[in-house]
PDB file of N, CA and C in Angstrom:
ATOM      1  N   UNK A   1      14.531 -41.338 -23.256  1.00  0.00           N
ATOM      2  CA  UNK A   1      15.694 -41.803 -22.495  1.00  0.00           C
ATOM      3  C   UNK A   1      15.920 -40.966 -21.251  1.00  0.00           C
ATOM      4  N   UNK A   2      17.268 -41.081 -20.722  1.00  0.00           N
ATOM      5  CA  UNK A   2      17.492 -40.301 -19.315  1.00  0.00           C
ATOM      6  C   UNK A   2      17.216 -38.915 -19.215  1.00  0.00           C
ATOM      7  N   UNK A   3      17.798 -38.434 -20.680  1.00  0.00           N
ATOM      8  CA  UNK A   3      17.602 -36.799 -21.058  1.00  0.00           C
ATOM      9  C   UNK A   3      16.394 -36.308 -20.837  1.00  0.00           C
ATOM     10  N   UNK A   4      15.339 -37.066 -21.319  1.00  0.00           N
ATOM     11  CA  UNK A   4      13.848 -36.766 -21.321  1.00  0.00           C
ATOM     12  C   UNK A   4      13.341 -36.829 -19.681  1.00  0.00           C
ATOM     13  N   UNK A   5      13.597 -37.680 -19.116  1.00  0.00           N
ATOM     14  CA  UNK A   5      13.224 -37.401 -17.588  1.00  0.00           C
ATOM     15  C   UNK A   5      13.810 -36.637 -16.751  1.00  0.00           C
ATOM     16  N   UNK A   6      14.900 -35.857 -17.051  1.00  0.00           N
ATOM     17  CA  UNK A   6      15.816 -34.988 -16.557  1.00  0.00           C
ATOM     18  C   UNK A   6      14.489 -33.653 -17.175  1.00  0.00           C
ATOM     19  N   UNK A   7      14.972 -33.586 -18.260  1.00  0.00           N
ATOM     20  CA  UNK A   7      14.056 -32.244 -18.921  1.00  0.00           C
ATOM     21  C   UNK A   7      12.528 -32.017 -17.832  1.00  0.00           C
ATOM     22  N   UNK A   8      11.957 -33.158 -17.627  1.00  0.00           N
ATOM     23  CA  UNK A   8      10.673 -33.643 -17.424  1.00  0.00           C
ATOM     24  C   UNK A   8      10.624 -33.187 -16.173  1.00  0.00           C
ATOM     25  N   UNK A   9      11.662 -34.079 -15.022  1.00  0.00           N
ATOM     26  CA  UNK A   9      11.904 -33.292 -13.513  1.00  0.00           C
ATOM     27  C   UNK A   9      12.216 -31.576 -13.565  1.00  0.00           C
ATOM     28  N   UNK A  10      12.978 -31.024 -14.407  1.00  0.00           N
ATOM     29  CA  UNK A  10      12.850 -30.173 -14.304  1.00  0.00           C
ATOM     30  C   UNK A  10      11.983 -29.169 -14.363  1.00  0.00           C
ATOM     31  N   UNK A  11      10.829 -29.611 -15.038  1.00  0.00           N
ATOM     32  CA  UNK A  11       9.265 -28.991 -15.369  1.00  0.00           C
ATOM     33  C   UNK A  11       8.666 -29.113 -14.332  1.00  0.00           C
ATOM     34  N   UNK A  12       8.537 -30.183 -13.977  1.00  0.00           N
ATOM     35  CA  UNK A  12       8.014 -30.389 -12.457  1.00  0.00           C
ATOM     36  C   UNK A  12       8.523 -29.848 -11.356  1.00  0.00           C
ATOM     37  N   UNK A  13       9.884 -29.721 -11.124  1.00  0.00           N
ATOM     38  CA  UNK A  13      10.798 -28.915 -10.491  1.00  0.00           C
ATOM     39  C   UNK A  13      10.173 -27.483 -10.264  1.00  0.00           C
ATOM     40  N   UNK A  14       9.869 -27.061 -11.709  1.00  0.00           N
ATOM     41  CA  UNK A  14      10.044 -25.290 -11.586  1.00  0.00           C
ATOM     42  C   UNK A  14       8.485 -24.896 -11.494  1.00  0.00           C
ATOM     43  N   UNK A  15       7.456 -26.200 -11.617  1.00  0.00           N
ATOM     44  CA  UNK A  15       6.329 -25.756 -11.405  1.00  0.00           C
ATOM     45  C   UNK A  15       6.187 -25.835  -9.955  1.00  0.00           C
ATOM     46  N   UNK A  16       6.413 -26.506  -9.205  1.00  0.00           N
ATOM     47  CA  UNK A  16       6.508 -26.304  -7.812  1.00  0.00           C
ATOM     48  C   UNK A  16       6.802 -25.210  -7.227  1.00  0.00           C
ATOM     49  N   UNK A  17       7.839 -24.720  -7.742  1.00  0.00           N
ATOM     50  CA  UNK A  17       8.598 -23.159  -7.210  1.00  0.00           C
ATOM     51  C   UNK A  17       7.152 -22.204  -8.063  1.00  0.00           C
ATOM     52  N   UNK A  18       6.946 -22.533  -8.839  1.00  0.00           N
ATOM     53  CA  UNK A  18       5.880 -21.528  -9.305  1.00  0.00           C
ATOM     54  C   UNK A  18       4.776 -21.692  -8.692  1.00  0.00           C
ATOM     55  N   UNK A  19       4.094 -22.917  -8.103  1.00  0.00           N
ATOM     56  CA  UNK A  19       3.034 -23.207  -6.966  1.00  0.00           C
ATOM     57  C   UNK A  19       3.435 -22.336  -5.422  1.00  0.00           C
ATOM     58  N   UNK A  20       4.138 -22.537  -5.345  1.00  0.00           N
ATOM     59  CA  UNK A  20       5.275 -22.380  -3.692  1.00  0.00           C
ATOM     60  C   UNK A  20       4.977 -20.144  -4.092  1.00  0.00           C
ATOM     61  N   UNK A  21       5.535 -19.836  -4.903  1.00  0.00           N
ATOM     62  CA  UNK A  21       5.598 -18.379  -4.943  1.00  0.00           C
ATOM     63  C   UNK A  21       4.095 -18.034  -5.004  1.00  0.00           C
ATOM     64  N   UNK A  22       3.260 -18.496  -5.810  1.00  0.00           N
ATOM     65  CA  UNK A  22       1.817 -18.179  -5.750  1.00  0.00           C
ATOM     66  C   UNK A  22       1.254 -18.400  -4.610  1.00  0.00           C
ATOM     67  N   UNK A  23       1.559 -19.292  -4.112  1.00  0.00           N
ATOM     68  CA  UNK A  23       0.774 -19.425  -2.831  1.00  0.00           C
ATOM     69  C   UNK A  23       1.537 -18.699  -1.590  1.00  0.00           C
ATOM     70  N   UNK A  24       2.096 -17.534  -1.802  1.00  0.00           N
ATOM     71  CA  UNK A  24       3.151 -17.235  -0.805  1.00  0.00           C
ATOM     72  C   UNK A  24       1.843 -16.511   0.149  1.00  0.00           C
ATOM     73  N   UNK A  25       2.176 -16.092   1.302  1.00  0.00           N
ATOM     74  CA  UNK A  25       2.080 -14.836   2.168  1.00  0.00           C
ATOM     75  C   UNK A  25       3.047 -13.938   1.094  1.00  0.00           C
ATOM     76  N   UNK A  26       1.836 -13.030   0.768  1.00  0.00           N
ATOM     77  CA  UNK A  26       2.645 -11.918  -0.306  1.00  0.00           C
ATOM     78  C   UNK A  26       3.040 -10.509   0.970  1.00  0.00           C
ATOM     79  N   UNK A  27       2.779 -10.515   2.191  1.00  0.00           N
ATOM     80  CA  UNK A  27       3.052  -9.790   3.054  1.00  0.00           C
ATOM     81  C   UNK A  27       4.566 -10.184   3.660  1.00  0.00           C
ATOM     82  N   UNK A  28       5.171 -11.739   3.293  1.00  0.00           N
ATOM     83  CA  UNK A  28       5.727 -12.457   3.600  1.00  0.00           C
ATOM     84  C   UNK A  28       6.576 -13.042   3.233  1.00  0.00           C
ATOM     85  N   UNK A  29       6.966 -12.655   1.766  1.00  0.00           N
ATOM     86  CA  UNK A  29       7.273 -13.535   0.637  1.00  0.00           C
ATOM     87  C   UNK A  29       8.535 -14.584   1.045  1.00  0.00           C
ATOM     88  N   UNK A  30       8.888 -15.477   0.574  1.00  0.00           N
ATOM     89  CA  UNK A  30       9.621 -16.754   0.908  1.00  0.00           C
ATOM     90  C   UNK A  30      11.079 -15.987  -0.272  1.00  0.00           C
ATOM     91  N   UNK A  31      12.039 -16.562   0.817  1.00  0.00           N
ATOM     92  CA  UNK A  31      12.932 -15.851  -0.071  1.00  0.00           C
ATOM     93  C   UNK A  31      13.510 -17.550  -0.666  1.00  0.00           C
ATOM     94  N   UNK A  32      14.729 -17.242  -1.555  1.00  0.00           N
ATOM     95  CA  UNK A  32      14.905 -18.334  -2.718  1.00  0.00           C
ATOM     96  C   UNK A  32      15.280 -20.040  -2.021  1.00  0.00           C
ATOM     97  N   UNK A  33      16.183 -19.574  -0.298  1.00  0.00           N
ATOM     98  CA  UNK A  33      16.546 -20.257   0.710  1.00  0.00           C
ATOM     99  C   UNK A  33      15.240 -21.304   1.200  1.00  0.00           C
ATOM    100  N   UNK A  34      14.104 -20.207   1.604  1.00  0.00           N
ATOM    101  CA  UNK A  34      13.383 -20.653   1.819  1.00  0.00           C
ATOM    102  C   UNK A  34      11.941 -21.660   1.025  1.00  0.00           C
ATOM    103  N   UNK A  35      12.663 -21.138  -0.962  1.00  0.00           N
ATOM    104  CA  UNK A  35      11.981 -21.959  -1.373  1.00  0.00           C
ATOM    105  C   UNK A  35      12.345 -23.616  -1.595  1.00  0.00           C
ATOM    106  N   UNK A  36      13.624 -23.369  -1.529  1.00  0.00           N
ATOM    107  CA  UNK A  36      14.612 -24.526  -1.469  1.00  0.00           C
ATOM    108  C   UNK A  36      14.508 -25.782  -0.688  1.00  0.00           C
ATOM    109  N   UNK A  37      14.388 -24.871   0.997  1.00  0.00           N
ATOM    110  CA  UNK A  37      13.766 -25.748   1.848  1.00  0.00           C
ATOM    111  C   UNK A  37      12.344 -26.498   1.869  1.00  0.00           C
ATOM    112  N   UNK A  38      11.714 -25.496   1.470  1.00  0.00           N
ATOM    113  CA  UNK A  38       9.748 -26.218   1.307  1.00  0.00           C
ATOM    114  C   UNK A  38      10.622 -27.599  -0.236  1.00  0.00           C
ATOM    115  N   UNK A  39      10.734 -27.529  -0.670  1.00  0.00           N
ATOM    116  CA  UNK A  39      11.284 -28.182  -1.810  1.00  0.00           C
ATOM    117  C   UNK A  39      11.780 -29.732  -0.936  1.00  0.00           C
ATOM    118  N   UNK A  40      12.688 -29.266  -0.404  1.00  0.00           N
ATOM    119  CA  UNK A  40      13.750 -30.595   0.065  1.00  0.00           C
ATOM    120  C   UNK A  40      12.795 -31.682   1.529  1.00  0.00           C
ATOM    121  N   UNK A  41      12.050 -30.435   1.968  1.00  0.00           N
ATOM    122  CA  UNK A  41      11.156 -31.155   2.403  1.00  0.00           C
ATOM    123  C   UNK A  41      10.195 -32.052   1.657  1.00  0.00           C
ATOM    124  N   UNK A  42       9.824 -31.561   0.420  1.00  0.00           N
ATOM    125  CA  UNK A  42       8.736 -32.235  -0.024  1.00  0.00           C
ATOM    126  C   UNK A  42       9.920 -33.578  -0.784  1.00  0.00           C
ATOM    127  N   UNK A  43      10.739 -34.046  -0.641  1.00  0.00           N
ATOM    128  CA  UNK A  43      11.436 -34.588  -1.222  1.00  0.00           C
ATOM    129  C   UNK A  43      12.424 -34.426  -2.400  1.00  0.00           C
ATOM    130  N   UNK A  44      11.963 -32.955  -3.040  1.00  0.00           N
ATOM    131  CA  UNK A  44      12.884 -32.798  -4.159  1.00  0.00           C
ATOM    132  C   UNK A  44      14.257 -32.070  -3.882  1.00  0.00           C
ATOM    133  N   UNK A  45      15.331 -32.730  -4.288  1.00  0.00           N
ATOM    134  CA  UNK A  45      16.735 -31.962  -4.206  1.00  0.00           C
ATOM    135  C   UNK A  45      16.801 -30.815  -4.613  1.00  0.00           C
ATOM    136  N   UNK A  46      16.949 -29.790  -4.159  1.00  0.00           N
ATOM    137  CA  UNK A  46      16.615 -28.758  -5.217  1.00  0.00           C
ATOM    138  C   UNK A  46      17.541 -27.635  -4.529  1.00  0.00           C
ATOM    139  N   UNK A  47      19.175 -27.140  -4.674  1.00  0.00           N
ATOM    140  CA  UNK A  47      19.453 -26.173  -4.460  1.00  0.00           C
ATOM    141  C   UNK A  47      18.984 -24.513  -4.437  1.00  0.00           C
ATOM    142  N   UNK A  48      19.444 -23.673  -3.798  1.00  0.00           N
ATOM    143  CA  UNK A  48      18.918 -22.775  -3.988  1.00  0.00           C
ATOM    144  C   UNK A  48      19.225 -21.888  -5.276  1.00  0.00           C
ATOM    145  N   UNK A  49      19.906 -22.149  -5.720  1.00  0.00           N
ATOM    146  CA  UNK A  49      20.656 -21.602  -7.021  1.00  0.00           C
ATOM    147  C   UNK A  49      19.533 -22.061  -7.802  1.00  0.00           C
ATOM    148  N   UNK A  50      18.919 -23.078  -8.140  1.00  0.00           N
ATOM    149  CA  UNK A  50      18.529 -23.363  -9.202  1.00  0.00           C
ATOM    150  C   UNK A  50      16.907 -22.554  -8.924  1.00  0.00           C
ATOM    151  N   UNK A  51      16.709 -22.630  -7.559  1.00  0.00           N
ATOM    152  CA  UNK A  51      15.129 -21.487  -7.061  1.00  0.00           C
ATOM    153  C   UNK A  51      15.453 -20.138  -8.041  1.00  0.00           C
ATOM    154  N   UNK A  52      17.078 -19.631  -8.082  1.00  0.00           N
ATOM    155  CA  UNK A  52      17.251 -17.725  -8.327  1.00  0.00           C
ATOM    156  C   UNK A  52      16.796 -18.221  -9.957  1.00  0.00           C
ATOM    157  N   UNK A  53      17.716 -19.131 -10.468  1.00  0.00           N
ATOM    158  CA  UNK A  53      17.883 -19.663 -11.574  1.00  0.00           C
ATOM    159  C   UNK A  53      16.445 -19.631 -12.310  1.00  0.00           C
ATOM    160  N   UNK A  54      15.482 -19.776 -11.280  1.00  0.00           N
ATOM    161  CA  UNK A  54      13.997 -20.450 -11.909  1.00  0.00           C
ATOM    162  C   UNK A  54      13.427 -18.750 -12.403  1.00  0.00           C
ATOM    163  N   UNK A  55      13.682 -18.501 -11.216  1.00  0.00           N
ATOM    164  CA  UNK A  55      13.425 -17.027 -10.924  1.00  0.00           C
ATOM    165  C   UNK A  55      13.496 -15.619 -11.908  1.00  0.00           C
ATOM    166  N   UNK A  56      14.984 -16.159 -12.496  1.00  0.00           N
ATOM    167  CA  UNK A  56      15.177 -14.896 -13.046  1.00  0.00           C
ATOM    168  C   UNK A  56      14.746 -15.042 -14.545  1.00  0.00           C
ATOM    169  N   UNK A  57      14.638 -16.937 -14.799  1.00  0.00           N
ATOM    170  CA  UNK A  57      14.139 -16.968 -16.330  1.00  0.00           C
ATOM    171  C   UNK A  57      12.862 -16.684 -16.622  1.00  0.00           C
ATOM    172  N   UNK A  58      12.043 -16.398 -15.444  1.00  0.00           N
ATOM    173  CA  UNK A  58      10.308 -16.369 -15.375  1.00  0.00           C
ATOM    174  C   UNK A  58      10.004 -15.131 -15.083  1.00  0.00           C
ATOM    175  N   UNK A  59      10.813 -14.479 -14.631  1.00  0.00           N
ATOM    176  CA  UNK A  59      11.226 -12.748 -14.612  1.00  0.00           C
ATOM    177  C   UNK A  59      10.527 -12.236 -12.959  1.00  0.00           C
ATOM    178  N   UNK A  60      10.390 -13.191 -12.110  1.00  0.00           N
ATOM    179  CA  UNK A  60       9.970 -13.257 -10.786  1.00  0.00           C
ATOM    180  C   UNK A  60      10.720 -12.294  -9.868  1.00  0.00           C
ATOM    181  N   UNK A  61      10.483 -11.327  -9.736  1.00  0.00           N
ATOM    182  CA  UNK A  61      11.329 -10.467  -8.597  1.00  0.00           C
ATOM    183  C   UNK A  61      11.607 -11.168  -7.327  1.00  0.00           C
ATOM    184  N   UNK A  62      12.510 -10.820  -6.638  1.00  0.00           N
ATOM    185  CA  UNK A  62      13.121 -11.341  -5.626  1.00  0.00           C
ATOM    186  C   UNK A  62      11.969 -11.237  -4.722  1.00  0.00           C
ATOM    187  N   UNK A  63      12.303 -11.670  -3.090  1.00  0.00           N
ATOM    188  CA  UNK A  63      11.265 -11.877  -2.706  1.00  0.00           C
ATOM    189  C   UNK A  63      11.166 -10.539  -1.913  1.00  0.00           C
ATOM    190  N   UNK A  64      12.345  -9.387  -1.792  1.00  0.00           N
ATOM    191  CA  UNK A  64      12.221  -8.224  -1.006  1.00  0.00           C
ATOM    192  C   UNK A  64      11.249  -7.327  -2.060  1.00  0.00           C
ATOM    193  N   UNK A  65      11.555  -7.630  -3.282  1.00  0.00           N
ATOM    194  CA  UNK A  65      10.620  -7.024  -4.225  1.00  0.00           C
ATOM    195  C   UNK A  65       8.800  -7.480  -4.626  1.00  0.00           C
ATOM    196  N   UNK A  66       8.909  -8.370  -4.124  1.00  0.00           N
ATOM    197  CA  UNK A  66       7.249  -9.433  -4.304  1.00  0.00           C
ATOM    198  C   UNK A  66       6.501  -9.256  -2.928  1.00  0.00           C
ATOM    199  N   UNK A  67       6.874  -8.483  -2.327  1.00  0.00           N
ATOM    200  CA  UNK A  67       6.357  -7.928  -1.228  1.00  0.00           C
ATOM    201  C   UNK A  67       5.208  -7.067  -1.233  1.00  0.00           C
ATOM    202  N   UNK A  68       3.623  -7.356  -1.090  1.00  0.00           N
ATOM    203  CA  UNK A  68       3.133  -6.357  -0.820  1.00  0.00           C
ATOM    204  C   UNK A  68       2.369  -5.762   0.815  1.00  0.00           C
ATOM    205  N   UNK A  69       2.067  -4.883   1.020  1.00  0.00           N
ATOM    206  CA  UNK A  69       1.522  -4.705   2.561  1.00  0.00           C
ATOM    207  C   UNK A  69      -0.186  -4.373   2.691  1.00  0.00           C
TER     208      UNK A  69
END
């Protein structure tokens, strides 16, 4: 039912943000704003709250911290 495609977008949702961070410029990293935007471009609604949200359940450091040189 609706529940199940909700659950479902959301998988898809957070694998994107997990595509989007892997593929960052790690010199560069995309902060949560900016994952939001690559997001809304690609068509998905996707506040930025729900990017920190993705973030902190996957244990993803911020992006001042995912920084390397």
């Amino acid at each position: 039912g609706k529940a199940d495609g909700e659950v479902e977008s959301r998988r898809n949702v957070y694998r994107h943000i997990g595509e989007i961070i892997e593929n960052e410029d790690k010199r560069h990293p995309l902060s949560d704003s900016d994952i939001a935007r690559i997001l809304q471009e690609k068509g998905l609604n996707i506040a930025r709250r729900t990017v920190t949200k993705y973030r902190e359940q996957e244990r993803i450091p911020s992006s001042r911290l995912r920084r390397s040189y």
